[in-house]
Each structure stands twice: as C-alpha cells, then as structure tokens.
Protein backbone atom coordinates (compact mmCIF):
# COMPACT_ATOMS: atom_id res chain seq x y z
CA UNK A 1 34.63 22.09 68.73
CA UNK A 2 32.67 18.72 68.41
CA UNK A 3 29.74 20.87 69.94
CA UNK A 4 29.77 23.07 67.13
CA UNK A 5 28.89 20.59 64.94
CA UNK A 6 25.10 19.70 66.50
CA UNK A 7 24.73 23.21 67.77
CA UNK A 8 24.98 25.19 63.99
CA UNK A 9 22.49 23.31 62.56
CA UNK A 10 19.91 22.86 65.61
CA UNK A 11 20.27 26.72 65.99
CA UNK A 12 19.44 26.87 62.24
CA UNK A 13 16.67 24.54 62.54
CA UNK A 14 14.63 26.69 65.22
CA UNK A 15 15.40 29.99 63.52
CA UNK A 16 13.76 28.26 60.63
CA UNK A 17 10.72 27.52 62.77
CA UNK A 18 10.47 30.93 64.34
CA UNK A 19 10.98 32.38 60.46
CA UNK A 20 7.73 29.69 59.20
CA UNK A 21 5.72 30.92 62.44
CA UNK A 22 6.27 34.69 61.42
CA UNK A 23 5.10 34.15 58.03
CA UNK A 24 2.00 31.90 58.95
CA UNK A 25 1.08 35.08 61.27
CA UNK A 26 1.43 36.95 58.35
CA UNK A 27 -0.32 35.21 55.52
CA UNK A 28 -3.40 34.55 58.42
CA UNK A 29 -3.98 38.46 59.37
CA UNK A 30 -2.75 38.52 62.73
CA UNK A 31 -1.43 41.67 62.42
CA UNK A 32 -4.19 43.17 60.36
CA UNK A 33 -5.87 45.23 63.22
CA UNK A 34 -3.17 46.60 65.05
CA UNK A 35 -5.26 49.24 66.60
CA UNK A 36 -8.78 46.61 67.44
CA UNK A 37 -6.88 45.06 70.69
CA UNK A 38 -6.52 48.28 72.39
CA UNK A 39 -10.14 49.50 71.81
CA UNK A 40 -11.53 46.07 73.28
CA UNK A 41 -9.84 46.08 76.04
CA UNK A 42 -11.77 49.66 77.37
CA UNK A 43 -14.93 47.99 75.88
CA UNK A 44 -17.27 46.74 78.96
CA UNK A 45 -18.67 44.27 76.94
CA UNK A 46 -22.08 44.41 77.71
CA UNK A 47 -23.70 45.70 74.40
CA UNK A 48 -25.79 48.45 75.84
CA UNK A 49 -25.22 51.71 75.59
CA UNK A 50 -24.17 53.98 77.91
CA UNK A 51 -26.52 56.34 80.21
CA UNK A 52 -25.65 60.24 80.45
C-alpha cells in the first residue's frame, strides 16, 4: 500500500509529460500534412522528370 503512494503521482507525472508532448506536436504542425509523408516516400528524389 506504501507503493501506492510514489506510484499515483509518478504515473501522474509522465501522463502529464506525454499530455505537454501531444500538445507541443500540435501547436508546431506536426500533424498538418497527414497525406505529404506517404507521397515522399514513392518520390525518387532526384528532381528530374521522368522519361516515357
């Protein structure tokens, strides 16, 4: 039961951090371009275009 007692508020402390990480993600557009990842990934890179 003396367990209880550092466990509550460590457990609240980290949600706490997880919540402030969340938010920072939000407020600095992290999740603006949801679709952008995908595209780049099947991008080659290169900047040319391609031949036909």
């Amino acid at each position: 039961m003396n367990t209880l007692i550092y466990l509550i508020p460590i457990a609240l402390f980290l949600g706490g951090i997880g919540l402030a990480a969340f938010l920072w993600a939000l407020k600095s557009g992290q999740y603006e371009d949801l679709e952008g990842a995908s595209w780049r990934v099947l991008d080659d890179g290169d900047g040319k275009p391609e031949k036909k």
